[in-house]
N, C-alpha and C. Protein backbone atom coordinates (compact mmCIF):
# COMPACT_ATOMS: atom_id res chain seq x y z
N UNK A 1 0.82 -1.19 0.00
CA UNK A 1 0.00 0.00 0.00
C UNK A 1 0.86 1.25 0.00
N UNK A 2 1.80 1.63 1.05
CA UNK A 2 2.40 2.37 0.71
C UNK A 2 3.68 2.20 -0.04
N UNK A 3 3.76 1.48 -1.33
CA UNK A 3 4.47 1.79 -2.52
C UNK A 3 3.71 2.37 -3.76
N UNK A 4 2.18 1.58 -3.31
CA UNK A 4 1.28 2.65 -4.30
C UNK A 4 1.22 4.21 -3.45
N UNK A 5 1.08 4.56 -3.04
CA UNK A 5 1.00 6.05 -2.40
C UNK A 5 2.48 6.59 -3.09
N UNK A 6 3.40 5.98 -2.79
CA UNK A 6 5.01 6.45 -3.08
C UNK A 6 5.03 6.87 -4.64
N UNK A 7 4.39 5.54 -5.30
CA UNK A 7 4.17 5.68 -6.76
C UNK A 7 3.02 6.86 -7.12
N UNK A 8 1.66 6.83 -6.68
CA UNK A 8 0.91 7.77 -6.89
C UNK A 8 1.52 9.45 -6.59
N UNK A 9 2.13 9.55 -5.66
CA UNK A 9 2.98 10.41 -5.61
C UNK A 9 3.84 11.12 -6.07
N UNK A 10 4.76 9.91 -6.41
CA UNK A 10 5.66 10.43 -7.38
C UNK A 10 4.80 10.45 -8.89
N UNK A 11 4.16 9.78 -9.22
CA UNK A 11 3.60 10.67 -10.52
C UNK A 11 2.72 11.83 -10.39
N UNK A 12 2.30 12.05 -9.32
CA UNK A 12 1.11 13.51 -9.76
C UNK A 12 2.49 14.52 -9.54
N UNK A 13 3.69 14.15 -8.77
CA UNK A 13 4.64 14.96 -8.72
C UNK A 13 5.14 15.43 -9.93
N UNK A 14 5.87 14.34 -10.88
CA UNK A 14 5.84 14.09 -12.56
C UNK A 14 5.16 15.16 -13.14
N UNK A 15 4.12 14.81 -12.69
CA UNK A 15 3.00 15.59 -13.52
C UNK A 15 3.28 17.39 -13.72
N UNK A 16 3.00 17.39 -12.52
CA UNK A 16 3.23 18.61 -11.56
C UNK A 16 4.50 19.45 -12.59
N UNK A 17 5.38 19.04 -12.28
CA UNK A 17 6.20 19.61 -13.04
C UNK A 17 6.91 19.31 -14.69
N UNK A 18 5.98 18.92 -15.63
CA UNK A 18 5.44 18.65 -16.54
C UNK A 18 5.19 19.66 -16.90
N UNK A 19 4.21 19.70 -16.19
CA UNK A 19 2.87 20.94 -16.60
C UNK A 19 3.53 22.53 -16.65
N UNK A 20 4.33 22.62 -15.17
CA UNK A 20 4.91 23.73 -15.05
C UNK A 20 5.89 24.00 -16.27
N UNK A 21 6.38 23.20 -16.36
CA UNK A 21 7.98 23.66 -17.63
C UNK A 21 7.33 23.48 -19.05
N UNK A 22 6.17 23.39 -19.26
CA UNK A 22 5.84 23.40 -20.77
C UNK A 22 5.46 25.13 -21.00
N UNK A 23 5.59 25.12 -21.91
CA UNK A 23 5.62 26.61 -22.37
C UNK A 23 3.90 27.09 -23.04
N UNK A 24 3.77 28.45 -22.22
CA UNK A 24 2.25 28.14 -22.84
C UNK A 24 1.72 28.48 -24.13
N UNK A 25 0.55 28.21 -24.44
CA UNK A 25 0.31 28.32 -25.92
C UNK A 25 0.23 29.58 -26.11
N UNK A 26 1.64 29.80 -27.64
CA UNK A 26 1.17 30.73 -28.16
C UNK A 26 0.56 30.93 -29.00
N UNK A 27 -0.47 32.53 -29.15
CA UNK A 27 -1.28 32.95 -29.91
C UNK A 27 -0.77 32.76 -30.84
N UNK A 28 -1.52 32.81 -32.63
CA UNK A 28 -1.24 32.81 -33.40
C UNK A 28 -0.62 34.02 -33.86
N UNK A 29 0.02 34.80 -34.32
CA UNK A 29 -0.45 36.51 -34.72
C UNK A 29 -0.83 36.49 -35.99
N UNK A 30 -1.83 37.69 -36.14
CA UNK A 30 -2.74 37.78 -37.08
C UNK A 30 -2.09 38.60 -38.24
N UNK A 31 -1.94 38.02 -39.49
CA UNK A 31 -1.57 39.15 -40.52
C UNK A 31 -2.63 40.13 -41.08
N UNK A 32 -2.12 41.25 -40.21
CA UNK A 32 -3.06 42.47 -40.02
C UNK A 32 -3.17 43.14 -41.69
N UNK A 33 -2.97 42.86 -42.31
CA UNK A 33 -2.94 43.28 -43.77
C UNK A 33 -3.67 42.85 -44.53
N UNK A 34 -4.07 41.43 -44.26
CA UNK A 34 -4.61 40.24 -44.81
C UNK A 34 -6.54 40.81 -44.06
N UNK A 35 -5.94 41.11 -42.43
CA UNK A 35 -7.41 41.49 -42.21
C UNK A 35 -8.02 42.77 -42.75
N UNK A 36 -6.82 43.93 -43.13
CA UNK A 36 -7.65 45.05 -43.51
C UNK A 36 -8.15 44.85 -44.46
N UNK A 37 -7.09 44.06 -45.61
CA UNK A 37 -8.00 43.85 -46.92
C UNK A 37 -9.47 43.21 -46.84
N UNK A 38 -9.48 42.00 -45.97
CA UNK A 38 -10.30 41.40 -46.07
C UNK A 38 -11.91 42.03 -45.32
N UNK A 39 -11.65 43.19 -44.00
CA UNK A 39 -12.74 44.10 -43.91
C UNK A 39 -13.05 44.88 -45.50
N UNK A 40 -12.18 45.43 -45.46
CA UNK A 40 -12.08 46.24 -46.87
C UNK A 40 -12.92 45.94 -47.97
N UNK A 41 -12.47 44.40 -48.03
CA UNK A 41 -13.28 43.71 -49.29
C UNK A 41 -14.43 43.49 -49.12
N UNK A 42 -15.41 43.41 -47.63
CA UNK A 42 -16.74 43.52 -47.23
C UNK A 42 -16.94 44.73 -47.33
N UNK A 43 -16.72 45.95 -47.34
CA UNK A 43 -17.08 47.18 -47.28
C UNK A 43 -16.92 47.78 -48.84
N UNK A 44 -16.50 47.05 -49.60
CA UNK A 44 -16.60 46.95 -51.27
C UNK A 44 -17.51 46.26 -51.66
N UNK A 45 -18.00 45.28 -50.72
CA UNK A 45 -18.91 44.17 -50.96
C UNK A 45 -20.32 44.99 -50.72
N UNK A 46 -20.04 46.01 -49.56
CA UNK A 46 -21.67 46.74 -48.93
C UNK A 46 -21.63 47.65 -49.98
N UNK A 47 -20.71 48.42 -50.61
CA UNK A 47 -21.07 49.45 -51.13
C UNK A 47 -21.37 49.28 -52.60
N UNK A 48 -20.90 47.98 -52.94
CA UNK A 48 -21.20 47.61 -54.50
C UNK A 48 -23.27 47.01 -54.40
N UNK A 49 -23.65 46.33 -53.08
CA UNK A 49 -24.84 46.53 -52.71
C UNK A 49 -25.57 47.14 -53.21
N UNK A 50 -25.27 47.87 -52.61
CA UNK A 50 -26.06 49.35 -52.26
C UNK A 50 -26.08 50.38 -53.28
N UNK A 51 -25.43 50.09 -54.21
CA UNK A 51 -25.33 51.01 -55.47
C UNK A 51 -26.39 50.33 -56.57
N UNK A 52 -26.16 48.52 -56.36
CA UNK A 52 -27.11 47.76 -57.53
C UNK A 52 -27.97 47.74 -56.67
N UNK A 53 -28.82 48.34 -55.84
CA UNK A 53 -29.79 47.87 -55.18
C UNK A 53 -30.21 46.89 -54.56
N UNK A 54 -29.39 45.86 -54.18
CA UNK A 54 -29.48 44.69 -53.70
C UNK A 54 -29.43 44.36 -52.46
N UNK A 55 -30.64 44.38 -51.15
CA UNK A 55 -30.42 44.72 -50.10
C UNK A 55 -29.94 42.79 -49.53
N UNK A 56 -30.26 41.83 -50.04
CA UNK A 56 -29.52 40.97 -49.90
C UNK A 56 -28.10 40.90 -49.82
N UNK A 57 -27.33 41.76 -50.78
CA UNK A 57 -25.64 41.84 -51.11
C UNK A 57 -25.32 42.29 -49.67
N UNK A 58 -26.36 43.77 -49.65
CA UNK A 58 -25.64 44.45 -48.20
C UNK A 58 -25.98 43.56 -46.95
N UNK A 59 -26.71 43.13 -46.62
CA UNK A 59 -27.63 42.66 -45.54
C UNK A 59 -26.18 41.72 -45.41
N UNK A 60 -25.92 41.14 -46.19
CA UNK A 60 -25.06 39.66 -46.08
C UNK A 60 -23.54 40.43 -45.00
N UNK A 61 -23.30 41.38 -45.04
CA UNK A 61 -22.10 41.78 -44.26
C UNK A 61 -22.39 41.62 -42.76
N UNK A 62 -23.62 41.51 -42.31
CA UNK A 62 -24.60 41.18 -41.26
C UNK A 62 -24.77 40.01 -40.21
N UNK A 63 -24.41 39.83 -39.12
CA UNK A 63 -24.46 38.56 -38.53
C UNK A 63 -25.86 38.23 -38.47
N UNK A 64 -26.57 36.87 -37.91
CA UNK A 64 -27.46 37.12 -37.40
C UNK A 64 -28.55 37.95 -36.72
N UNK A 65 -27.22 37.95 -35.73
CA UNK A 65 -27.76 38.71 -34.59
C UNK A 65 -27.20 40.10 -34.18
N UNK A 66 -27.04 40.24 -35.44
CA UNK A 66 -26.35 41.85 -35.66
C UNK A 66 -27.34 42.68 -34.69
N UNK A 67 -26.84 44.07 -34.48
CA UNK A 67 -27.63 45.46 -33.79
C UNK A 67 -27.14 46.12 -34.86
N UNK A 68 -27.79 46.84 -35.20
CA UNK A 68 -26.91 48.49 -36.25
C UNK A 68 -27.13 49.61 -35.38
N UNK A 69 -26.78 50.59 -34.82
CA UNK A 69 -26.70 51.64 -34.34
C UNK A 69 -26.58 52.71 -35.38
N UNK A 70 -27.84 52.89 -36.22
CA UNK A 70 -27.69 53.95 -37.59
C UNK A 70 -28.18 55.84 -36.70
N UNK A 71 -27.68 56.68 -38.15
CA UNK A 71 -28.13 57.52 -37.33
C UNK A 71 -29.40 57.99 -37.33
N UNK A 72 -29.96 58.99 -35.99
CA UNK A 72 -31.28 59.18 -36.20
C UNK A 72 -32.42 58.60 -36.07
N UNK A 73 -32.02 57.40 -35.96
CA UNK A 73 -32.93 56.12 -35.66
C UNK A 73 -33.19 54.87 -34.44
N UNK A 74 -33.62 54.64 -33.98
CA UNK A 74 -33.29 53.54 -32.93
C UNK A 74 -32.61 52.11 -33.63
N UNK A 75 -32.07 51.46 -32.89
CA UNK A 75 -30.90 50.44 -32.90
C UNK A 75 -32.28 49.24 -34.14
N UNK A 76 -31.21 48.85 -35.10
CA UNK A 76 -32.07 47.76 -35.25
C UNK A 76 -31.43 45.90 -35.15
N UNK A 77 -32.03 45.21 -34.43
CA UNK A 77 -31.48 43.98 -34.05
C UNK A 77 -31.96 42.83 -34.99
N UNK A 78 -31.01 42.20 -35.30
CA UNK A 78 -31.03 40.86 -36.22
C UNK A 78 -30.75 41.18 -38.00
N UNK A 79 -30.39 40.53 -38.58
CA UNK A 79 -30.17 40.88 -40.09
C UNK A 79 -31.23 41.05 -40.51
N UNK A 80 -32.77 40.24 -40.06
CA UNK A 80 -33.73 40.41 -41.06
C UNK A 80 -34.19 42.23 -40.82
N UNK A 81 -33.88 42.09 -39.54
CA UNK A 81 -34.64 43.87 -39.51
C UNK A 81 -33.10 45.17 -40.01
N UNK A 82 -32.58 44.60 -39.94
CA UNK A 82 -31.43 45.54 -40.72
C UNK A 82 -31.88 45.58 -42.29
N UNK A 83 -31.95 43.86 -42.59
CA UNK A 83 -32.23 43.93 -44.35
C UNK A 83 -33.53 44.76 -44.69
N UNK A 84 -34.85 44.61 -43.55
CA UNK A 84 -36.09 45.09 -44.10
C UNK A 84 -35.44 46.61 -44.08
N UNK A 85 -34.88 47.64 -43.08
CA UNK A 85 -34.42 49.12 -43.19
C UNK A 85 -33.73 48.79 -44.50
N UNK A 86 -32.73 48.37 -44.78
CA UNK A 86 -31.80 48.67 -46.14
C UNK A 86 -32.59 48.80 -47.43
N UNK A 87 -33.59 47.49 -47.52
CA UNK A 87 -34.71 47.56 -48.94
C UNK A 87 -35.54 48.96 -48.49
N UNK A 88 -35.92 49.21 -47.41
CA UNK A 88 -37.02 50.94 -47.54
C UNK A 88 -36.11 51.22 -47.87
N UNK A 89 -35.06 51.79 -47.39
CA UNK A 89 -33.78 52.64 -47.68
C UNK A 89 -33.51 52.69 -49.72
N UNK A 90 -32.88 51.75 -49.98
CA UNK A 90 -32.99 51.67 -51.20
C UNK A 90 -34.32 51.47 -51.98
N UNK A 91 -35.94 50.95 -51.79
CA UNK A 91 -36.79 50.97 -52.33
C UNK A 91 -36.98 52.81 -52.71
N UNK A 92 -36.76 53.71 -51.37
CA UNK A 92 -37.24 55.29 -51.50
C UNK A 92 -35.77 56.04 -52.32
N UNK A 93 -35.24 55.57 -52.75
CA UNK A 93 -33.67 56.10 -53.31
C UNK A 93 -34.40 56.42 -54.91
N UNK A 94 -34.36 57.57 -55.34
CA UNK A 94 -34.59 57.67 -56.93
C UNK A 94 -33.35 58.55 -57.27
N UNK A 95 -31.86 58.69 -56.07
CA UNK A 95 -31.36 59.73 -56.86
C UNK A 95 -30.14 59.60 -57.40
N UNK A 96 -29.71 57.80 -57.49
CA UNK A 96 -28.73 57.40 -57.88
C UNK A 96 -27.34 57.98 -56.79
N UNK A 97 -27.18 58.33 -55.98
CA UNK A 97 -26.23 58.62 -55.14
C UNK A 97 -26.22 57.03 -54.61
N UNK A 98 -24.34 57.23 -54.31
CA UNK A 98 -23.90 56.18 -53.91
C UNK A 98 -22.86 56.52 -52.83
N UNK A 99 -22.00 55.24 -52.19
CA UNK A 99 -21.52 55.58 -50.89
C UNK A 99 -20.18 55.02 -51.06
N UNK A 100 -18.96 55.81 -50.88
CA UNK A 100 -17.75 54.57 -50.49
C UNK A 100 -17.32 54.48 -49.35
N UNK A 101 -17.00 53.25 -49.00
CA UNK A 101 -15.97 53.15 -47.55
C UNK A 101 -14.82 52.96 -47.53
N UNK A 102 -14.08 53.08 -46.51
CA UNK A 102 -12.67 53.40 -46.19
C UNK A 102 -12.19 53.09 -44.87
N UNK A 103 -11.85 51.57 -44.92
CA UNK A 103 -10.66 51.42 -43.69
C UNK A 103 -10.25 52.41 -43.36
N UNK A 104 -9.51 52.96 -42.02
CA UNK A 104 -9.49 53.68 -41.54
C UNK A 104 -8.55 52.93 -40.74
N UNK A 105 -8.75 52.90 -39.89
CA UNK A 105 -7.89 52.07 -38.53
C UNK A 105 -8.34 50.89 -38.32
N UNK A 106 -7.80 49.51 -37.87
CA UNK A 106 -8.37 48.20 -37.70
C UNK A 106 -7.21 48.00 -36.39
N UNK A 107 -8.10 47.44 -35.33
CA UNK A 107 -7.73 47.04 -34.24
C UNK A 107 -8.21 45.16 -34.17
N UNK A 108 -7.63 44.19 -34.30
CA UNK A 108 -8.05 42.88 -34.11
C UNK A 108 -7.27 42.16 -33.19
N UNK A 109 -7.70 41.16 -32.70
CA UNK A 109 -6.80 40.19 -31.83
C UNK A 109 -8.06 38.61 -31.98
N UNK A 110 -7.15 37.42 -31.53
CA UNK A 110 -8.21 36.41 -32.10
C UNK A 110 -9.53 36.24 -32.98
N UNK A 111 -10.59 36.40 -32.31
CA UNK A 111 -11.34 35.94 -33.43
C UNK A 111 -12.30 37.17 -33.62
N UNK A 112 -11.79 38.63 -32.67
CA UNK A 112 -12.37 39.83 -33.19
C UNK A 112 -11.39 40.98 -33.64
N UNK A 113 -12.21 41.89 -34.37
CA UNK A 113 -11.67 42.84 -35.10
C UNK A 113 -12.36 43.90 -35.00
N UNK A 114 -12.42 45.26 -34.71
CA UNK A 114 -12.79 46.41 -34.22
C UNK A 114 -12.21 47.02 -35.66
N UNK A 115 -13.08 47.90 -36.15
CA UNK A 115 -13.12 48.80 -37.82
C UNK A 115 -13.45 50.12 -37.23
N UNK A 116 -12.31 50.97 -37.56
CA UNK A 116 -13.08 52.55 -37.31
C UNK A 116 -12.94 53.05 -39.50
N UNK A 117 -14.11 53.33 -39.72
CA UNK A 117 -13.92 53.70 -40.76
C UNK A 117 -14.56 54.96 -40.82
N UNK A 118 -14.51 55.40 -42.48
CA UNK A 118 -15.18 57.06 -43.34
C UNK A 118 -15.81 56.48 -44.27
N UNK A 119 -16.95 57.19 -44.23
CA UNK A 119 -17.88 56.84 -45.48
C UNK A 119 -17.84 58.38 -46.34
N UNK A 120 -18.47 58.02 -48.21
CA UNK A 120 -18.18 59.06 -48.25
C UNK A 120 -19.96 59.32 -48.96
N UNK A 121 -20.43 59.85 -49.08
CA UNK A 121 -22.18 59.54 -50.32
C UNK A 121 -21.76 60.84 -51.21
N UNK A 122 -21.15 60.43 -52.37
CA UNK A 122 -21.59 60.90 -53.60
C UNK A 122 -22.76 60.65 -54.53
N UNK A 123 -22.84 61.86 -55.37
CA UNK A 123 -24.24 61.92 -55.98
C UNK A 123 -23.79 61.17 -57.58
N UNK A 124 -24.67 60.96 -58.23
CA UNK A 124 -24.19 60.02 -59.58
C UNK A 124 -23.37 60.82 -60.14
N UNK A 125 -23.00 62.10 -60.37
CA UNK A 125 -21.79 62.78 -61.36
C UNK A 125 -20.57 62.55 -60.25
N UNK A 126 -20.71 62.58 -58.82
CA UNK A 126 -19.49 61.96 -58.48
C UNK A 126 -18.98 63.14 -57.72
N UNK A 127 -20.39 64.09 -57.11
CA UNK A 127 -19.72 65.26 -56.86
C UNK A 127 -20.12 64.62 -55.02
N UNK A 128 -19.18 65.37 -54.18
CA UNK A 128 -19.42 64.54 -52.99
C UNK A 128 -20.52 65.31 -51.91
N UNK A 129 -21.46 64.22 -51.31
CA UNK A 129 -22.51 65.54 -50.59
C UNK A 129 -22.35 65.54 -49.24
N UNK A 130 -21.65 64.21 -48.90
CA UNK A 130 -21.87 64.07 -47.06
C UNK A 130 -20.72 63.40 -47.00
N UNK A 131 -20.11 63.50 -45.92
CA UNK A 131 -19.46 62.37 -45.06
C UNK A 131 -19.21 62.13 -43.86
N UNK A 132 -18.94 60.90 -43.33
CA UNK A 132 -18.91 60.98 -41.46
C UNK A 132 -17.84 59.84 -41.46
N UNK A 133 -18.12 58.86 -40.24
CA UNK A 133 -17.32 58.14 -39.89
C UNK A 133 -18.32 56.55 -39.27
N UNK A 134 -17.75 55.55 -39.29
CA UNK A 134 -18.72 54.62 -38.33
C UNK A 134 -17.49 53.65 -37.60
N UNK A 135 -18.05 52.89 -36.89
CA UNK A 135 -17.35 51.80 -36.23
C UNK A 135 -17.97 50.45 -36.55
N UNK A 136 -17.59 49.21 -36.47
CA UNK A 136 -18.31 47.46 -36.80
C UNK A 136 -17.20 46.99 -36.30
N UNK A 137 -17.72 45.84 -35.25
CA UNK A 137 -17.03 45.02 -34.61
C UNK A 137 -17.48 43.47 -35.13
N UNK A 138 -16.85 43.00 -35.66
CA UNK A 138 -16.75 41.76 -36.22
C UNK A 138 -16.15 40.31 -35.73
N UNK A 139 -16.72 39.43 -35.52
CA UNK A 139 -16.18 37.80 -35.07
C UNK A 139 -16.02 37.08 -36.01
N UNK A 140 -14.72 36.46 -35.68
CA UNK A 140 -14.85 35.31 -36.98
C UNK A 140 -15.54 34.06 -36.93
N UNK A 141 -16.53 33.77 -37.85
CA UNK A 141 -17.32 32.92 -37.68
C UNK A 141 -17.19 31.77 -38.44
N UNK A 142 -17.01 30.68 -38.37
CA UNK A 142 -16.92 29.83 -39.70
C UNK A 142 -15.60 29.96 -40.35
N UNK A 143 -15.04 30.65 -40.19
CA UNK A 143 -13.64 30.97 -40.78
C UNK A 143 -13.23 32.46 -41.23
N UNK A 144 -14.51 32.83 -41.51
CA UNK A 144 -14.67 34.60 -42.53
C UNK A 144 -15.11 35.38 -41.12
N UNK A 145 -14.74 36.81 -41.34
CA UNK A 145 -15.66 38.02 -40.44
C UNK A 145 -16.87 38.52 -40.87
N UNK A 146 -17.77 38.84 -40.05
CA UNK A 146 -18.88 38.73 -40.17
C UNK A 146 -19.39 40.10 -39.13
N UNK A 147 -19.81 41.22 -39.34
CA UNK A 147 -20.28 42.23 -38.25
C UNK A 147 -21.79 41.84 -37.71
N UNK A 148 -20.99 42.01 -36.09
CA UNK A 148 -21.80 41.85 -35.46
C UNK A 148 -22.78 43.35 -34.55
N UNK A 149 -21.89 44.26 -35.06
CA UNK A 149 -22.19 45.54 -34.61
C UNK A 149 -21.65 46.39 -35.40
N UNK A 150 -22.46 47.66 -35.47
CA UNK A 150 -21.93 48.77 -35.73
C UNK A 150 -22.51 50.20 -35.69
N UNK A 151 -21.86 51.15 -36.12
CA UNK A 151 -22.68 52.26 -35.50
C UNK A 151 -21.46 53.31 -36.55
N UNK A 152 -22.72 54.47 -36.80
CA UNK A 152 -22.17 55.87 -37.89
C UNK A 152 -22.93 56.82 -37.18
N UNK A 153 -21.89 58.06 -38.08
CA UNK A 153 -21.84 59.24 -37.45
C UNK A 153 -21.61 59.82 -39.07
N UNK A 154 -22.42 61.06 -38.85
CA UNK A 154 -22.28 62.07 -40.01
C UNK A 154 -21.64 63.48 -39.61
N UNK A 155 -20.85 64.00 -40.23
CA UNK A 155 -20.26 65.42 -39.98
C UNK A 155 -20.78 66.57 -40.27
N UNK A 156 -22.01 66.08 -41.11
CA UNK A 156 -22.69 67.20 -41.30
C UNK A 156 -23.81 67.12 -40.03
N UNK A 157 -23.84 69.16 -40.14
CA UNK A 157 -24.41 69.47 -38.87
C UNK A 157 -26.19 68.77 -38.40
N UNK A 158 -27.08 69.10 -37.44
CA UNK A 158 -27.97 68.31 -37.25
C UNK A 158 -28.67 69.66 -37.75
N UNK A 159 -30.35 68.91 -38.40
CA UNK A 159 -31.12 70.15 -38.66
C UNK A 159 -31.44 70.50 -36.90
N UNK A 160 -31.87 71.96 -37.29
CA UNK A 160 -32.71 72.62 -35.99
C UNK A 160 -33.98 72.08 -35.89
N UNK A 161 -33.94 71.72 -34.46
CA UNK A 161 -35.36 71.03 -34.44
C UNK A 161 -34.98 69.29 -33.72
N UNK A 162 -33.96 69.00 -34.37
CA UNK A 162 -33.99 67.26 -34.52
C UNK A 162 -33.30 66.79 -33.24
């Protein structure tokens, strides 16, 4: 009996310092270039959308269980109620103005990524009428990023009244 104790002993001891001298896992690091493009290329993806009218194209940059924090408006939760705002949005559009985006700063670590970007809404000759800024925080889901939040801001001033 007590050579099993001696033995049980000496292995959780084993163990013990096993455990201690292994080195811990390191993170992967992320090639941050690879992620701007690849926000980038969703925000080419929303704005090519949104120009053919396709509130499916845009909607798709959308998690599930997305929130949008737009302006002027209360928060809207889930893709389907983001997609139903985007189709009014583009159903009431007769004036051919369109929007570009612009990485800006990208902050990521594992499987999230924080986007501060500029939007810009030009009118169809390309002359520019507005611009602001937004934020989308994104998880990687499945392998790809996917926003799960986000929220804009316009620089132009607020009407009186609003």
């Amino acid at each position: 009996m007590r050579k099993s104790i001696k033995l049980i002993g000496f292995l959780v001891f084993t163990a013990i310092i096993f455990t201690a001298c292994t080195e811990p896992e390191k993170k992967e690091a992320l090639d941050m270039d690879q992620v701007k493009a690849e926000i980038q290329a969703m925000e080419d993806a929303y704005a090519a959308g949104e120009k053919a009218k396709d509130a499916d194209a845009v909607a798709a940059y959308y998690s599930d269980d997305a929130i949008s924090y737009s302006r002027n408006q209360e928060p809207l939760s889930g893709r389907a109620a983001i997609k139903e705002n985007i189709a009014k949005n583009i159903a009431n559009d007769t004036t051919g103005n369109y929007n570009v985006y612009k990485v800006v700063d990208l902050f990521a670590e594992g499987d999230g990524a924080v986007e501060v970007g500029s939007w810009t809404e030009f009118d169809a000759d390309g002359n520019e009428l507005e611009h602001g800024n937004y934020m989308s925080y994104f998880q990687k889901r499945d392998g790809k990023y996917i926003c799960v939040r986000d929220m804009s801001t316009t620089t132009k001033a607020a009407k009186a009244g609003m």
